[in-house]
N, C-alpha and C. Protein backbone atom coordinates (compact mmCIF):
# COMPACT_ATOMS: atom_id res chain seq x y z
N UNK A 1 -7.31 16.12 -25.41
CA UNK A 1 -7.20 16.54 -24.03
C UNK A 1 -6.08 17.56 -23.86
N UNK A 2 -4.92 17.23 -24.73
CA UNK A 2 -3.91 18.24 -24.24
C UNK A 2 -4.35 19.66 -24.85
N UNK A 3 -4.77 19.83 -25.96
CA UNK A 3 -4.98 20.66 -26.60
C UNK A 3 -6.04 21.71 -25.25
N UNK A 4 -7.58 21.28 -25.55
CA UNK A 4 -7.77 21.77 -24.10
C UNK A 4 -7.45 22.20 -23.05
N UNK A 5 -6.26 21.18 -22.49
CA UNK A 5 -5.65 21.86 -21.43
C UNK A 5 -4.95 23.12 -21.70
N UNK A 6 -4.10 23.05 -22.87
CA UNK A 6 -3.23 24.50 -23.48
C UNK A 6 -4.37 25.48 -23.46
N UNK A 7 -5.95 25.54 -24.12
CA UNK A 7 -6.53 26.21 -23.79
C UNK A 7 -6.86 26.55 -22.64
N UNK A 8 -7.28 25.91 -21.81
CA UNK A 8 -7.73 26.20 -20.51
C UNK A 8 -6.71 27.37 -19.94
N UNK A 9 -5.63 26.90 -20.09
CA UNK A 9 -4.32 27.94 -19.64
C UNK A 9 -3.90 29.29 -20.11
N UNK A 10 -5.03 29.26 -21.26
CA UNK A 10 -4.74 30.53 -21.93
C UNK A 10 -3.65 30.70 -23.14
N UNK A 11 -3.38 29.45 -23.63
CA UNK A 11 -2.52 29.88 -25.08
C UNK A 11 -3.15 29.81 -25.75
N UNK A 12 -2.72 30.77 -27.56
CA UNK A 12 -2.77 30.57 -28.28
C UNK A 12 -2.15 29.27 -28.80
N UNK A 13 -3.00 28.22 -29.89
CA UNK A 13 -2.96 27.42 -30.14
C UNK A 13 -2.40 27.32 -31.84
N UNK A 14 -0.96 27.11 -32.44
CA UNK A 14 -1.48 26.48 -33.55
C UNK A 14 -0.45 25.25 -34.11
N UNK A 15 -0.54 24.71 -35.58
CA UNK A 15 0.65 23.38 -36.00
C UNK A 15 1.71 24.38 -36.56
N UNK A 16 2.77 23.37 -35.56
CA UNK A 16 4.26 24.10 -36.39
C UNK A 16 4.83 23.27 -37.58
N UNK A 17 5.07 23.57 -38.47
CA UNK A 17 5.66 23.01 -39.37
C UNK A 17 7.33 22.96 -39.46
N UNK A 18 8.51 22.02 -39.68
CA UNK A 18 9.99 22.58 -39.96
C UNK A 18 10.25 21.71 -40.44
N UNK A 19 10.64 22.50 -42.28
CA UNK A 19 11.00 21.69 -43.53
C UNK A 19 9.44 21.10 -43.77
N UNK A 20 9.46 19.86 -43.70
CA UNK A 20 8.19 18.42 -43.88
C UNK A 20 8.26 17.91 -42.44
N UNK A 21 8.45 18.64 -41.49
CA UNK A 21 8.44 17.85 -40.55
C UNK A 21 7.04 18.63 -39.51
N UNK A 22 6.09 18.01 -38.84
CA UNK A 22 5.43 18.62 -37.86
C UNK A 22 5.53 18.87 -36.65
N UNK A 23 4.70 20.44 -36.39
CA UNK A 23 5.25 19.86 -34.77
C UNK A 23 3.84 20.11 -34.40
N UNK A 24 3.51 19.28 -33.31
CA UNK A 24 1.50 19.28 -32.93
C UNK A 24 1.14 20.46 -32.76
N UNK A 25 1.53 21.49 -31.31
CA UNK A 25 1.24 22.67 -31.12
C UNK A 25 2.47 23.15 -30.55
N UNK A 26 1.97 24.43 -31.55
CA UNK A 26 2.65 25.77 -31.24
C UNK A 26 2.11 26.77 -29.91
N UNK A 27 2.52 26.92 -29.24
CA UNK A 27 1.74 27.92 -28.07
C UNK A 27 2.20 28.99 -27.54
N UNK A 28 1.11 29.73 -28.18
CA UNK A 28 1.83 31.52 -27.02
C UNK A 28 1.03 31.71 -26.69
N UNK A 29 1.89 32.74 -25.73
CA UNK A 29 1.02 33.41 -24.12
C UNK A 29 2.19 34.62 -23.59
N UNK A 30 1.16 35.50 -24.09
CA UNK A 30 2.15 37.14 -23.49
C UNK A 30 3.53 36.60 -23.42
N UNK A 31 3.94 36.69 -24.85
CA UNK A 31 5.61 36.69 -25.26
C UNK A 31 6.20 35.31 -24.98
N UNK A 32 5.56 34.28 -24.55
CA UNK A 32 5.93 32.78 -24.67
C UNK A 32 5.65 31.99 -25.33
N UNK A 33 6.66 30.70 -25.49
CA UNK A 33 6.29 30.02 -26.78
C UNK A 33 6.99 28.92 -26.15
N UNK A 34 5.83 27.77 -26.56
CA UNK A 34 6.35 26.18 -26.24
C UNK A 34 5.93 25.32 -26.95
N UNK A 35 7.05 24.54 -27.21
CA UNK A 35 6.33 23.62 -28.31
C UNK A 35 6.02 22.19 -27.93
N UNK A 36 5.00 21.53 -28.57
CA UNK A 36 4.41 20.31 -27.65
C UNK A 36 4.24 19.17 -28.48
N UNK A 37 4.86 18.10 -28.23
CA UNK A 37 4.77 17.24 -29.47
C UNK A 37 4.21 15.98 -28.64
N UNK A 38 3.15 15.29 -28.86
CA UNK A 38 2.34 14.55 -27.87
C UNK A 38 2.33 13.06 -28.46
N UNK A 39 2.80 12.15 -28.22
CA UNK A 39 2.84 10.94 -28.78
C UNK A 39 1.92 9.69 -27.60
N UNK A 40 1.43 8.94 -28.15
CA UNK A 40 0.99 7.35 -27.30
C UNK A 40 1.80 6.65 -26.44
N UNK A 41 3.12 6.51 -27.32
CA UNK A 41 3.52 5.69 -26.89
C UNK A 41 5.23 5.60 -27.63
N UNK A 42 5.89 5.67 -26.77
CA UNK A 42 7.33 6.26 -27.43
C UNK A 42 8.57 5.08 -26.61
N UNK A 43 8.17 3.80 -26.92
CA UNK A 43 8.57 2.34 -27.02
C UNK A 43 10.13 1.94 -27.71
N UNK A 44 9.81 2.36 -29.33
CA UNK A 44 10.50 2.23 -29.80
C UNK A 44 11.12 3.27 -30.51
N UNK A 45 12.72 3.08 -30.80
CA UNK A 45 13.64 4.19 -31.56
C UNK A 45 13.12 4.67 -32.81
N UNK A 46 12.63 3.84 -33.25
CA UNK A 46 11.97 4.75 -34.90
C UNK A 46 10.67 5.99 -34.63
N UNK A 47 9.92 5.46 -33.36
CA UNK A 47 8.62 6.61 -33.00
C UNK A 47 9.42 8.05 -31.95
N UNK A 48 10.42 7.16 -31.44
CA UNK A 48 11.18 8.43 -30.80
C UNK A 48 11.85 9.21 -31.54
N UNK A 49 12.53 8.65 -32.63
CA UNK A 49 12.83 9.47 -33.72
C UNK A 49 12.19 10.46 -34.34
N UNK A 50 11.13 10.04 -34.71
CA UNK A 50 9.81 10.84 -35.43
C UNK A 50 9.35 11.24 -35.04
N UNK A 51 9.05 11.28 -33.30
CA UNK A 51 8.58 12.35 -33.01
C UNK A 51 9.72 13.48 -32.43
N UNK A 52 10.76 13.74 -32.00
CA UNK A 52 11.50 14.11 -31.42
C UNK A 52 12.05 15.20 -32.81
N UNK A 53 12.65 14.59 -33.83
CA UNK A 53 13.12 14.99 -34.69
C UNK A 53 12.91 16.55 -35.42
N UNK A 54 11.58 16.80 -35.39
CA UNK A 54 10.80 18.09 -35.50
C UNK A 54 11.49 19.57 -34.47
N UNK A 55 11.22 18.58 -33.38
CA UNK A 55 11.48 19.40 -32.53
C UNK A 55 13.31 20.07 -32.20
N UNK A 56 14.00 19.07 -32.77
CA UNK A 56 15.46 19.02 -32.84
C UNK A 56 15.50 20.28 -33.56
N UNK A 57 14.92 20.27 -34.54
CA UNK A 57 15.31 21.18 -35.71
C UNK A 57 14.79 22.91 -35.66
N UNK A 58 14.12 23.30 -34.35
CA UNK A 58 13.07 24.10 -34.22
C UNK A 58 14.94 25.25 -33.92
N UNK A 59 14.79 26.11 -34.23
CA UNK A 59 16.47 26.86 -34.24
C UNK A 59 16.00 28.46 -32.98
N UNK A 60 15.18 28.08 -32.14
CA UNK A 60 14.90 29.61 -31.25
C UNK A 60 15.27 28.98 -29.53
N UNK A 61 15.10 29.30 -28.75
CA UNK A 61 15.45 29.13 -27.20
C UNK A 61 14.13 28.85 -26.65
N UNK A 62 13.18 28.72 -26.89
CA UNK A 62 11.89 28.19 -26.54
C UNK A 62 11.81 26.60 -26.17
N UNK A 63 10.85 26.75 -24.92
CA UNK A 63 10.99 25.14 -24.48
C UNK A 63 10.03 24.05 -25.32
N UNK A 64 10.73 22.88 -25.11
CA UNK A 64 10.41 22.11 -25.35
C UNK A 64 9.56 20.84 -24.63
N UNK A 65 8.55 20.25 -25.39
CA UNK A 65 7.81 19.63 -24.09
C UNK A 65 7.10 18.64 -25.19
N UNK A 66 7.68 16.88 -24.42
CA UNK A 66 6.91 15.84 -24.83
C UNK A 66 5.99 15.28 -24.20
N UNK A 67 5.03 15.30 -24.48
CA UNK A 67 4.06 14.11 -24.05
C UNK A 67 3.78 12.69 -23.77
N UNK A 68 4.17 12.24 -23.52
CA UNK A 68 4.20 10.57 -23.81
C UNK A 68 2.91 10.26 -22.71
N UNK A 69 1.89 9.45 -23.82
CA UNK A 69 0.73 9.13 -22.56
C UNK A 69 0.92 7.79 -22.61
């Protein structure tokens, strides 16, 4: 669903990678870039870790954006 929605909106869609770490989607749109890391369920410190962690490490001024459904 999220993915879709990023389409619907008009980004380019793709996976970021930093080091071994993933990040879900990468997204541009006429010179913007956001990165989207979409988790279930972010309960406990070890899944907030893992997912968050990727994104810690991303080194540009571009926003950041979690999902938690």
């Amino acid at each position: 669903m999220v993915y879709f929605e990023l389409l619907r909106r008009g980004y380019e869609i793709t996976i970021g990678c930093v080091g071994d770490y993933e990040i879900d989607f990468v997204c541009k749109k006429m010179g913007e870039r956001i990165y989207v890391q979409v988790t279930r369920e972010l309960s406990h410190e070890d899944t907030i870790e893992m997912e968050f962690r990727p994104l810690l490490r991303v080194k540009d001024n571009y926003p950041i954006c979690d999902i938690n459904r």
